[in-house]
C-alpha atoms as a PDB file:
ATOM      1  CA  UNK A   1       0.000   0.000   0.000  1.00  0.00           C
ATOM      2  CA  UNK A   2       1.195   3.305  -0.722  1.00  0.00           C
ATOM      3  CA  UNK A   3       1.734   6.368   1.790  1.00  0.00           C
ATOM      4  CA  UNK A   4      -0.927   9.034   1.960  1.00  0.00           C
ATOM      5  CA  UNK A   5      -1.554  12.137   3.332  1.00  0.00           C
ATOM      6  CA  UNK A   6      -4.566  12.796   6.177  1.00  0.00           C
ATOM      7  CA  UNK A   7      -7.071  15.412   4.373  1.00  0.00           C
ATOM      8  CA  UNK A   8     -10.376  14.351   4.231  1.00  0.00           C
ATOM      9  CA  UNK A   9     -13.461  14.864   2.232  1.00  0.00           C
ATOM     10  CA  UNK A  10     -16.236  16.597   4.021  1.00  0.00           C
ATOM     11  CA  UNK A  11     -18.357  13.527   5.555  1.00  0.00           C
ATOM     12  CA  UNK A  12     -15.778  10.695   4.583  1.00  0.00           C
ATOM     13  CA  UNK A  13     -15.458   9.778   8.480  1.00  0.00           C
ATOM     14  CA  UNK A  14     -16.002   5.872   7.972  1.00  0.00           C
ATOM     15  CA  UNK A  15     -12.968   4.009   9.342  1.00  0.00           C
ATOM     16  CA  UNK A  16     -11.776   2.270   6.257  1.00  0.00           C
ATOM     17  CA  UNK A  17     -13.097  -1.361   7.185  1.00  0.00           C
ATOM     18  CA  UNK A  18     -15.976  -0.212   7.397  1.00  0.00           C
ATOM     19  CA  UNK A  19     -15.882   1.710   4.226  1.00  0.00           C
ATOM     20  CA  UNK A  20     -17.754   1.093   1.097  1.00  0.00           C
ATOM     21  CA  UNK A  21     -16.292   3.960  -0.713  1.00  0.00           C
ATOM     22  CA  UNK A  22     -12.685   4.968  -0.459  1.00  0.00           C
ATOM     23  CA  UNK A  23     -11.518   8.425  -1.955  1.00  0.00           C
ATOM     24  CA  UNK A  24      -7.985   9.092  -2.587  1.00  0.00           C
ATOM     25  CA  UNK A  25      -5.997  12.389  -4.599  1.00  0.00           C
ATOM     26  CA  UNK A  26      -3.121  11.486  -6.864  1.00  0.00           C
ATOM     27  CA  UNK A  27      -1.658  14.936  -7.202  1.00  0.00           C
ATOM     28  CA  UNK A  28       0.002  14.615 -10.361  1.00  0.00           C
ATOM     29  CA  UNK A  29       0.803  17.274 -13.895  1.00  0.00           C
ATOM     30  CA  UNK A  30       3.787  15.941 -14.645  1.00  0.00           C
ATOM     31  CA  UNK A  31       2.958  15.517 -18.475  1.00  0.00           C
ATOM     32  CA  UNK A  32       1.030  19.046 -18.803  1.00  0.00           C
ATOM     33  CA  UNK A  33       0.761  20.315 -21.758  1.00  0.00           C
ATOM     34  CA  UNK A  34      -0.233  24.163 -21.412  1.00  0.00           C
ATOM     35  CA  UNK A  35      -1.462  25.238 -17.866  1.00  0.00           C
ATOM     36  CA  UNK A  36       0.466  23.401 -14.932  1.00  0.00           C
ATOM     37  CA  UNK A  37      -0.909  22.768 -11.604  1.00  0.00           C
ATOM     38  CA  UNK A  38      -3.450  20.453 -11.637  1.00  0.00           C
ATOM     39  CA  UNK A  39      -1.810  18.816  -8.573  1.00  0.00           C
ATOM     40  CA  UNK A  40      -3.434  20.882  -6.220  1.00  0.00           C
ATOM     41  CA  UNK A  41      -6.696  19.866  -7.494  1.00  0.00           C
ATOM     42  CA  UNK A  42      -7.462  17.356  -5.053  1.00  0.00           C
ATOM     43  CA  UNK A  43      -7.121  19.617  -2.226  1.00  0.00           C
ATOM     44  CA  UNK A  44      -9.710  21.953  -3.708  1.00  0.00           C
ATOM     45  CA  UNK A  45     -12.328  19.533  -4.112  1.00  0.00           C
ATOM     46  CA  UNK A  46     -11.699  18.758  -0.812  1.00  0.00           C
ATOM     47  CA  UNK A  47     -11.517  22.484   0.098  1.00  0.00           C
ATOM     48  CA  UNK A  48     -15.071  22.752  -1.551  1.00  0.00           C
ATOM     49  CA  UNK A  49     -16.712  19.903  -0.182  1.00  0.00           C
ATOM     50  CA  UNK A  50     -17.006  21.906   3.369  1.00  0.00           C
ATOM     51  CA  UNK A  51     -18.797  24.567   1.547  1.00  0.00           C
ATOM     52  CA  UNK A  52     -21.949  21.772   0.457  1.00  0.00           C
ATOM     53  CA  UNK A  53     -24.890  20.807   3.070  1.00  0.00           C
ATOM     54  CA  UNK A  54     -24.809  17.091   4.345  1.00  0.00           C
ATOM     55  CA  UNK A  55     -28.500  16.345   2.695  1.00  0.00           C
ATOM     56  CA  UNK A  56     -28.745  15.947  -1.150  1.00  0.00           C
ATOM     57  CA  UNK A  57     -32.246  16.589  -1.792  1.00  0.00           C
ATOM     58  CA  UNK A  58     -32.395  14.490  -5.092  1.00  0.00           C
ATOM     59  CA  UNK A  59     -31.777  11.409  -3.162  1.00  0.00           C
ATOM     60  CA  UNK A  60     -33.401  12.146  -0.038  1.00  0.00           C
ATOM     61  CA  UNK A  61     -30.371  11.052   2.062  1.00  0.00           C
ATOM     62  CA  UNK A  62     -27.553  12.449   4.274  1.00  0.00           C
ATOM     63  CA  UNK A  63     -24.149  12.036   2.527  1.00  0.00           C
ATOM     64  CA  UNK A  64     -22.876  10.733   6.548  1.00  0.00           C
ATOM     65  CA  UNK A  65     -25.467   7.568   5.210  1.00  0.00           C
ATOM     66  CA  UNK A  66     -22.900   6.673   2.535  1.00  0.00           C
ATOM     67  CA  UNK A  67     -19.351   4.603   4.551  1.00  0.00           C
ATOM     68  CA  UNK A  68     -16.848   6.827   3.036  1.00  0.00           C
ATOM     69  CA  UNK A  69     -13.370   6.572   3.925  1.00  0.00           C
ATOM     70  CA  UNK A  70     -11.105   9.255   2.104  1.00  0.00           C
ATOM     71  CA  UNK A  71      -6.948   7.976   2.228  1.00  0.00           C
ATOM     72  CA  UNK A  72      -5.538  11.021   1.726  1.00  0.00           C
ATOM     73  CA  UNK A  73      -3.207  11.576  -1.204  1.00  0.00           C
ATOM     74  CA  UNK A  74      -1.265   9.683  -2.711  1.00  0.00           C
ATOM     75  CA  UNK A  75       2.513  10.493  -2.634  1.00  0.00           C
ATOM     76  CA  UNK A  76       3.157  10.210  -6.773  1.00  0.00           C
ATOM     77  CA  UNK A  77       6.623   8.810  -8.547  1.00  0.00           C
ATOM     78  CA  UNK A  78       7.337  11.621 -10.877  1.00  0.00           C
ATOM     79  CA  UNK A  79       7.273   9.313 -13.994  1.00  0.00           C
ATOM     80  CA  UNK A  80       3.786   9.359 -15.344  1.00  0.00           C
ATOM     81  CA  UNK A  81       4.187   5.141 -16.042  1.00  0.00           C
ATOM     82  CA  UNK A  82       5.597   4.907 -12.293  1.00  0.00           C
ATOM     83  CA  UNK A  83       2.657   7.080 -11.024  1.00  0.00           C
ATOM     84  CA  UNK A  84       0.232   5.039 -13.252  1.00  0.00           C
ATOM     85  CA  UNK A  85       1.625   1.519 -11.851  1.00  0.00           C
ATOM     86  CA  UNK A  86       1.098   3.066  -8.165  1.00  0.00           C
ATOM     87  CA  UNK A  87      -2.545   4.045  -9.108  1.00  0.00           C
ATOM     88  CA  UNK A  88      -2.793   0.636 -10.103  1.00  0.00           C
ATOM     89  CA  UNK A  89      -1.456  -1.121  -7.252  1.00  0.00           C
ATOM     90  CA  UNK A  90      -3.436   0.837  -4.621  1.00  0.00           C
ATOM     91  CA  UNK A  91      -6.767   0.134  -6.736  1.00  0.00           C
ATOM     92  CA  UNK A  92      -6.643  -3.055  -7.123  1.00  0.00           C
ATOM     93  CA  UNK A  93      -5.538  -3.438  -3.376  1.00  0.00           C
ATOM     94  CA  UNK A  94      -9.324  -1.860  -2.948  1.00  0.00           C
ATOM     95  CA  UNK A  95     -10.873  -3.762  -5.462  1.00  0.00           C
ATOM     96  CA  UNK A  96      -9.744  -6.523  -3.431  1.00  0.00           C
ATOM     97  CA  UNK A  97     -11.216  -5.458  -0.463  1.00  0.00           C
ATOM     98  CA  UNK A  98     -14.563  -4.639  -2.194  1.00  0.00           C
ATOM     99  CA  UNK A  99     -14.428  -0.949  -1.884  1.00  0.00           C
ATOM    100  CA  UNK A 100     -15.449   1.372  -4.894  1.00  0.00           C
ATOM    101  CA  UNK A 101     -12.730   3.749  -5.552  1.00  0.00           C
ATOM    102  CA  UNK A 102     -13.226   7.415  -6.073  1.00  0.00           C
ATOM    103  CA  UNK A 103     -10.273   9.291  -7.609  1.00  0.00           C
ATOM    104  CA  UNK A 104      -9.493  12.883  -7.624  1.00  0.00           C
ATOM    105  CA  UNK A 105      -6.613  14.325  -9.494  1.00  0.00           C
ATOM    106  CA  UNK A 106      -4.717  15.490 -11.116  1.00  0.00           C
ATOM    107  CA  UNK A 107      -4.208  15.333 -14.807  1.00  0.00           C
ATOM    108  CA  UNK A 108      -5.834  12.707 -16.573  1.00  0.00           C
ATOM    109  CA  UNK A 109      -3.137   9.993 -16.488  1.00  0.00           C
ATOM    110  CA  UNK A 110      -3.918   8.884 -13.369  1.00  0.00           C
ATOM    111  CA  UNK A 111      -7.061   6.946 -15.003  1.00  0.00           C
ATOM    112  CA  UNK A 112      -4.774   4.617 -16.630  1.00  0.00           C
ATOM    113  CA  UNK A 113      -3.826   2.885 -13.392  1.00  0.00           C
ATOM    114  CA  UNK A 114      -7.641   2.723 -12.098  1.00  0.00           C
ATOM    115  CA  UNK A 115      -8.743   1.411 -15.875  1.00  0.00           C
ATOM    116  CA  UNK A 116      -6.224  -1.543 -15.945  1.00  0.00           C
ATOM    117  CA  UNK A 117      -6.916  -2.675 -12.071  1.00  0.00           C
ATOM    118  CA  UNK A 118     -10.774  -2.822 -12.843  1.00  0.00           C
ATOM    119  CA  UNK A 119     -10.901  -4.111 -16.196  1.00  0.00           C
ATOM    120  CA  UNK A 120     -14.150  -3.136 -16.792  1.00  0.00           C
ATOM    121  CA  UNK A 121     -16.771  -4.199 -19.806  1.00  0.00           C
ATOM    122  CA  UNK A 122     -17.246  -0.396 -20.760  1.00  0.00           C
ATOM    123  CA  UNK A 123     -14.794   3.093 -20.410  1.00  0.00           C
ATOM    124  CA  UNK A 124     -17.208   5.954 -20.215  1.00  0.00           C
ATOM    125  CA  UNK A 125     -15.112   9.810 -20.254  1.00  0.00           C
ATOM    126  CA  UNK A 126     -16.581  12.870 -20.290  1.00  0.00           C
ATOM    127  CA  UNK A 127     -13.776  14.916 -21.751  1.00  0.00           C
ATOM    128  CA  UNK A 128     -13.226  17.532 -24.398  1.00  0.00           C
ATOM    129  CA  UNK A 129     -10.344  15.660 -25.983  1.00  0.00           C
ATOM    130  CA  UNK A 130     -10.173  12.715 -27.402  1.00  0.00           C
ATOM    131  CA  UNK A 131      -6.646  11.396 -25.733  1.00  0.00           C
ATOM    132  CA  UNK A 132      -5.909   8.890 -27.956  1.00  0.00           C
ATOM    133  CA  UNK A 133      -2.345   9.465 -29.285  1.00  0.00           C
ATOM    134  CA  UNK A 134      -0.359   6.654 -29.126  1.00  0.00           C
ATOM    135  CA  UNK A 135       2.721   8.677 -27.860  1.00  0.00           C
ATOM    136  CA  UNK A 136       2.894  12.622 -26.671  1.00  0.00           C
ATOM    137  CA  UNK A 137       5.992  14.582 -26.280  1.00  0.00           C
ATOM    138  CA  UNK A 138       8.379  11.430 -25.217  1.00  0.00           C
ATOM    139  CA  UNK A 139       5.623   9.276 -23.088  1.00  0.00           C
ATOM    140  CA  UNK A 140       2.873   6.442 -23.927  1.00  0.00           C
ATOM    141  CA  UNK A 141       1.616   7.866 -20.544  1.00  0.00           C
ATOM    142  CA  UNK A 142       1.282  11.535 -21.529  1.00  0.00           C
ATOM    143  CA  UNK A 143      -2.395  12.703 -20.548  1.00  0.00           C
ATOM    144  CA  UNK A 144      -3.082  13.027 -24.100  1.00  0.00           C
ATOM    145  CA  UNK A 145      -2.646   9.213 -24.491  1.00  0.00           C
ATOM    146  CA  UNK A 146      -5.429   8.093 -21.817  1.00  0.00           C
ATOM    147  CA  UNK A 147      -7.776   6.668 -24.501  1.00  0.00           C
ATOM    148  CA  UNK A 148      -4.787   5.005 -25.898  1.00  0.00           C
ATOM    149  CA  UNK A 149      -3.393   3.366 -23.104  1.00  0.00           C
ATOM    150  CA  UNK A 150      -7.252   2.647 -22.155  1.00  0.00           C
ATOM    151  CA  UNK A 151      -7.918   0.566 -25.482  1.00  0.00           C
ATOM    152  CA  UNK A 152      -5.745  -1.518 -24.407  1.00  0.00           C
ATOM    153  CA  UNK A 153      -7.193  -3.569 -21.520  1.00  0.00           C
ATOM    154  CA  UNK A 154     -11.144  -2.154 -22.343  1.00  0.00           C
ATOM    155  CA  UNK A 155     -12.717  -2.980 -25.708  1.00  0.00           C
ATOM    156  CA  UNK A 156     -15.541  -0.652 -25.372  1.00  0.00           C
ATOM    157  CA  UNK A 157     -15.465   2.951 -25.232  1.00  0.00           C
ATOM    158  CA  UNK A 158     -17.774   5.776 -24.887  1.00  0.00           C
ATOM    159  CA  UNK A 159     -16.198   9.405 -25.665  1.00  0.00           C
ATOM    160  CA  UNK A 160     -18.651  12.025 -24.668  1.00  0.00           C
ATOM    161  CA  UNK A 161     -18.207  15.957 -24.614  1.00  0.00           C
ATOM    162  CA  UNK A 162     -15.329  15.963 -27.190  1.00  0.00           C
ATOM    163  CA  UNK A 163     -14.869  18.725 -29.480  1.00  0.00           C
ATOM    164  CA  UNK A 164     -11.071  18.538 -29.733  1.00  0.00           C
ATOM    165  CA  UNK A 165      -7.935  16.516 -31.236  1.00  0.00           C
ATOM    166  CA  UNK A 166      -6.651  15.433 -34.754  1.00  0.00           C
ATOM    167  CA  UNK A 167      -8.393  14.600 -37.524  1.00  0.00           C
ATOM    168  CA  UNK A 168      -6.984  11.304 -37.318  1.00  0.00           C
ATOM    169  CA  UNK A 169      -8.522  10.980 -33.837  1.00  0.00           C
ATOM    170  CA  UNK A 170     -11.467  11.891 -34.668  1.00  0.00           C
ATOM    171  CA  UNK A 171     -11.332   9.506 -37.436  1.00  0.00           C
ATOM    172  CA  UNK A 172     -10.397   6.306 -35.420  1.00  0.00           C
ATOM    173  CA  UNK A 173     -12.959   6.912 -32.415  1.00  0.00           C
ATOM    174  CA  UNK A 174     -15.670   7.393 -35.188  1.00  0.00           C
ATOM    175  CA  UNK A 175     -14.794   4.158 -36.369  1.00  0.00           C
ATOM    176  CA  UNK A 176     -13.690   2.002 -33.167  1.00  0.00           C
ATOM    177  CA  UNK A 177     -15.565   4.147 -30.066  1.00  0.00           C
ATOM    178  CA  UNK A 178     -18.857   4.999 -29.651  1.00  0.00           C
ATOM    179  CA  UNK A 179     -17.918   8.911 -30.306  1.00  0.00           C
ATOM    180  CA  UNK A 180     -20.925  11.649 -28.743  1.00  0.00           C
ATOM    181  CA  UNK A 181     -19.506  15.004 -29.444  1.00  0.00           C
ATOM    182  CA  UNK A 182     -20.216  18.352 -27.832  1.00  0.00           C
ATOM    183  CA  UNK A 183     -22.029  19.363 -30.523  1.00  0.00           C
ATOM    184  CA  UNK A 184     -24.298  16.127 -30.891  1.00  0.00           C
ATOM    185  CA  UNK A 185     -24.899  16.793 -26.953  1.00  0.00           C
ATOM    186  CA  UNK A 186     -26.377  20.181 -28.322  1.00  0.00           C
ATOM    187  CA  UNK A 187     -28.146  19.140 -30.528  1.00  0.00           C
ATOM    188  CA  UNK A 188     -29.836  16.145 -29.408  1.00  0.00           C
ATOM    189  CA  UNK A 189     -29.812  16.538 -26.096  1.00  0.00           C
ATOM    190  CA  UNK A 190     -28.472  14.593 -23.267  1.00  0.00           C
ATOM    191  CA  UNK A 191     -31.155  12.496 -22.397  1.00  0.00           C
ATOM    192  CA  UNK A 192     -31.604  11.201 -25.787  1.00  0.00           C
ATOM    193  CA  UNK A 193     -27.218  10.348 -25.410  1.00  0.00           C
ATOM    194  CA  UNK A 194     -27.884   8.852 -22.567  1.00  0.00           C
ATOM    195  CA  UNK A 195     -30.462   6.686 -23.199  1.00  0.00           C
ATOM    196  CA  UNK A 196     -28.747   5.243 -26.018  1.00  0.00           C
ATOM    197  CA  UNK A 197     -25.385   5.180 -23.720  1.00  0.00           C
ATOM    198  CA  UNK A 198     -27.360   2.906 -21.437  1.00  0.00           C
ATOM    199  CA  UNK A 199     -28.835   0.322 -24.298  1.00  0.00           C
ATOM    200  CA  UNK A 200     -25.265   0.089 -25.275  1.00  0.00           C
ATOM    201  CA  UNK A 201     -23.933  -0.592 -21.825  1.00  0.00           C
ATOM    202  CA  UNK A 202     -27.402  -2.557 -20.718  1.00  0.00           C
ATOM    203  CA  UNK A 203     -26.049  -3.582 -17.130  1.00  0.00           C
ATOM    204  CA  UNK A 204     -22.445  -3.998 -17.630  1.00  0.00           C
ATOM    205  CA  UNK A 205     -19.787  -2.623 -15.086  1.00  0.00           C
ATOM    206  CA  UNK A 206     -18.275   0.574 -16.141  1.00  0.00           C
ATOM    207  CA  UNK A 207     -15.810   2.890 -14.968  1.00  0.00           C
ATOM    208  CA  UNK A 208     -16.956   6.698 -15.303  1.00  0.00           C
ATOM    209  CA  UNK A 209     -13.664   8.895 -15.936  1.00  0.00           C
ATOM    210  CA  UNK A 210     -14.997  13.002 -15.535  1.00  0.00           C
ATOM    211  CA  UNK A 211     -12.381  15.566 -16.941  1.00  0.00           C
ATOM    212  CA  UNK A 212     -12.787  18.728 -15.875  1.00  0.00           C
ATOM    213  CA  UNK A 213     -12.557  20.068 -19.061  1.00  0.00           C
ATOM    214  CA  UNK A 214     -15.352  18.444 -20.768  1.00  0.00           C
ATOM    215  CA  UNK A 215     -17.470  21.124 -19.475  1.00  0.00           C
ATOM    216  CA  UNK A 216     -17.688  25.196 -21.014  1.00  0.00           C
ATOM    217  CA  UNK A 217     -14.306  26.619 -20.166  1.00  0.00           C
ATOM    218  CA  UNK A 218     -16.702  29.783 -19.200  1.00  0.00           C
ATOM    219  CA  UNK A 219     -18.463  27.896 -17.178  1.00  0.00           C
ATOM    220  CA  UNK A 220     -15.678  26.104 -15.361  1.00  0.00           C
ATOM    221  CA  UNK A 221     -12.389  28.107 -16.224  1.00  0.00           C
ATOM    222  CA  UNK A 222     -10.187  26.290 -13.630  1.00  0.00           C
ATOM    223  CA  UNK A 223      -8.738  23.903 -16.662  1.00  0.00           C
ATOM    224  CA  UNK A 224      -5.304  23.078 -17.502  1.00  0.00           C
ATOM    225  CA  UNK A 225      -6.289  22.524 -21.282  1.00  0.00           C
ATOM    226  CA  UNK A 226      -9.601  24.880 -21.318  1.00  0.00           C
ATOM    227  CA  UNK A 227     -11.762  24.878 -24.739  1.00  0.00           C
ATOM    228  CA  UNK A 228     -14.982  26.374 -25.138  1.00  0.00           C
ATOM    229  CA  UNK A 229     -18.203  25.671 -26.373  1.00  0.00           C
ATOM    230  CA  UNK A 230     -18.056  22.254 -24.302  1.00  0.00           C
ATOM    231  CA  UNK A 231     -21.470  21.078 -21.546  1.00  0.00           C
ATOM    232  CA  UNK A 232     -22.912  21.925 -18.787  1.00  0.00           C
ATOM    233  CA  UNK A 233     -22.631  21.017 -15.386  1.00  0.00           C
ATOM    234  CA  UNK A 234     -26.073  20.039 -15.687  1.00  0.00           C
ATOM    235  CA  UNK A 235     -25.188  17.815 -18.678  1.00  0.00           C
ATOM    236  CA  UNK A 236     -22.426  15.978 -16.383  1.00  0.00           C
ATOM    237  CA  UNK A 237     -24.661  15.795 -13.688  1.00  0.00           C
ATOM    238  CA  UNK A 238     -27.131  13.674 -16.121  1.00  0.00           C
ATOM    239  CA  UNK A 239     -24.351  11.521 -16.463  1.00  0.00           C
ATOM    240  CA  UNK A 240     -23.202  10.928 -13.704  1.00  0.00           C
ATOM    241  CA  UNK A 241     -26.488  10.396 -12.048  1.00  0.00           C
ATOM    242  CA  UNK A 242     -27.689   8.106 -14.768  1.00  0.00           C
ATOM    243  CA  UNK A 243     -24.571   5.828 -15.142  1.00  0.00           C
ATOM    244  CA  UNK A 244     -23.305   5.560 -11.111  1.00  0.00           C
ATOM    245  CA  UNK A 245     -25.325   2.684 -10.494  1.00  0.00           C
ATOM    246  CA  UNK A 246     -23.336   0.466 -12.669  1.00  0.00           C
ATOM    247  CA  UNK A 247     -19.957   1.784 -11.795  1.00  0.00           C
ATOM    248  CA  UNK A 248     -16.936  -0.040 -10.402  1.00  0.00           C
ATOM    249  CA  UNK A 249     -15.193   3.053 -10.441  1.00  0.00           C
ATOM    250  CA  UNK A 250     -14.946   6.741 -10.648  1.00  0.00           C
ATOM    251  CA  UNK A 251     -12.489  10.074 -10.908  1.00  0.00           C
ATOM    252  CA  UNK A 252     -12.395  13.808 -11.748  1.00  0.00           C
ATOM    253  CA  UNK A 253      -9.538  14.727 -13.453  1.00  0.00           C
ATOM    254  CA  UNK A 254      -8.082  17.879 -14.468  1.00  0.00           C
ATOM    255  CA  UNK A 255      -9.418  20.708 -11.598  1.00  0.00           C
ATOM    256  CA  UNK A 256      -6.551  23.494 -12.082  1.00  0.00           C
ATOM    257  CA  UNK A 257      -7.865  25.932  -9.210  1.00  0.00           C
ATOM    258  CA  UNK A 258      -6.704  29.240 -10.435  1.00  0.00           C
ATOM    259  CA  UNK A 259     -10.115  30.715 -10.699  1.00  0.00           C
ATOM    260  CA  UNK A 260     -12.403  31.810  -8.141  1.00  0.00           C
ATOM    261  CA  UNK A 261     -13.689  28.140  -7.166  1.00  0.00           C
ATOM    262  CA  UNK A 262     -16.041  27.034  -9.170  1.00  0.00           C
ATOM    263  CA  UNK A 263     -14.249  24.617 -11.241  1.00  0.00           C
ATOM    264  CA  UNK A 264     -13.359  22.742  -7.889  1.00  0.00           C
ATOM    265  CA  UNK A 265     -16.986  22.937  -6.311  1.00  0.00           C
ATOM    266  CA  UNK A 266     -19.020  21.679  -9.540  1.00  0.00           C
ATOM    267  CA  UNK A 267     -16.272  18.836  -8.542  1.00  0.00           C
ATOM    268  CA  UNK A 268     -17.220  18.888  -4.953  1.00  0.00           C
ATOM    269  CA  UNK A 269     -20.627  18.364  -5.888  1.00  0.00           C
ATOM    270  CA  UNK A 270     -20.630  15.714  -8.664  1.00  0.00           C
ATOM    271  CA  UNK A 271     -18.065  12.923  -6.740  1.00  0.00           C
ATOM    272  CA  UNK A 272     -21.010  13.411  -3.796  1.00  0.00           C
ATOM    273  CA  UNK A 273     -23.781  13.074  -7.057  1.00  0.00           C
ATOM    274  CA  UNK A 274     -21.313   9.980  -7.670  1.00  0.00           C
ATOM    275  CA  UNK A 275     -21.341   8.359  -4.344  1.00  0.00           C
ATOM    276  CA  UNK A 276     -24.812   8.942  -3.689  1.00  0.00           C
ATOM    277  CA  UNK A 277     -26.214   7.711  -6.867  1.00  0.00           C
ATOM    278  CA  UNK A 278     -24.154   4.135  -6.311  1.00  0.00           C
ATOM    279  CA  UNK A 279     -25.150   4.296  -2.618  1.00  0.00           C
ATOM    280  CA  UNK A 280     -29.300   4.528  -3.197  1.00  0.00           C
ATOM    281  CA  UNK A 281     -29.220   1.842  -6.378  1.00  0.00           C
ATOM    282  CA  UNK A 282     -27.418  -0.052  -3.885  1.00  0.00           C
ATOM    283  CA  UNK A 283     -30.197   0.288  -0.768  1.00  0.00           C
END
């Protein structure tokens, strides 16, 4: 097991036997590619999280209901494959123990690690890029390479939110992902992507990978890679409220907090949207 720090998530007081859910930060940016500093994003979220009322009205419970334990974070190699190898190694150590891991980081190589432990049937990302080079500037770990690396150990993939990367990218998820774009989001709505998300999926274990960025850059301007024109925080909310249920695992990647908060609260808010969503389907 690896070190970790002691902050806590509001309401993640469960001692971690006890625990069905078990948060951890890996505070790493050591492959960013424009804005650094992503590191201190799991301390924001966590910062945040004492800023949101106990009671989520949606689900008509207390978030204390929920046995959350919250590790701390994680003390990170500074090679992204070292860092993704310890992500690995402490989730599988969980999935062992039957917890469901929540992530916070961080840039958005720290999925890899969590993706290859679970091995689910279906990779669901919320993100504005596509992440699927095969190599970025020197690494096959490079957070541009997360779909990439992905592929490899999960044969079905669900892009949703993207409006950015190369025409060849765009290209092979077309053709070997199931590819929703920003722009189909507009103009079909999220429900209707959703609904068809779900027939694909049908009952399947999924992990549900949240980058930052996949929402408006005006909305949420505390990105390391912002773009524009992007969805909602309602939009992600759908999500993540529709597909929790069937998750073995989830993160939000990507919070750079050099803007006046929000980027870190809509965080805050959807990893409790996360837990709480698994928790009731579970009850």
């Amino acid at each position: 097991m690896q070190s970790f720090s002691s902050t806590l998530f509001a309401d993640a007081d469960s001692e971690y036997t006890a625990a069905r859910y078990v948060i951890f930060g890996v505070p790493f940016d050591g492959t960013t590619s424009f804005k650094a500093g992503c590191r201190d994003g799991p301390s924001a979220i966590r910062a945040a999280s004492y800023n949101l009322e106990s009671y989520l009205p949606h689900y008509d419970m207390e978030m204390y209901e929920a046995p959350i334990h919250d590790m701390g974070d994680m003390y990170v190699d500074c090679l992204p494959d070292a860092m993704a190898e310890q992500v690995e190694d402490t989730v599988s150590l969980l999935k062992e123990d039957g917890k469901v891991p929540v992530m916070l980081g961080g840039e958005h190589s720290v999925t890899i690690g969590a993706v290859r432990a679970l091995k689910p049937a279906w990779y669901v990302v919320c993100d504005a890029h596509l992440d699927s080079q095969d190599e970025y500037r020197g690494s096959r770990f490079n957070h541009d390479c997360v779909t990439a690396r992905n592929a490899e150990c999960v044969s079905n993939i669900i892009l949703i939110g993207a409006r950015s990367g190369t025409r060849e990218e765009f290209s092979y998820a077309r053709e070997h992902h199931h590819l929703y774009t920003a722009d189909d989001v507009r103009e079909r709505g999220i429900s209707a992507v959703l609904d068809e998300v779900q027939k694909l999926t049908g009952d399947a274990p999924l992990y549900l990978s949240i980058d930052a960025d996949a929402i408006d850059c005006c909305l949420t301007p505390g990105l390391g890679t912002p773009e524009p024109f992007g969805l909602t925080p309602l939009d992600i909310r759908d999500v993540v409220r529709r597909l929790s249920p069937q998750a073995v695992g989830f993160d939000y990647v990507e919070v750079l907090p050099n803007d006046q908060g929000q980027t870190a609260m809509v965080a805050a808010h959807l990893v409790r949207e996360f837990i709480a969503g698994h928790f009731s389907a579970g009850k």
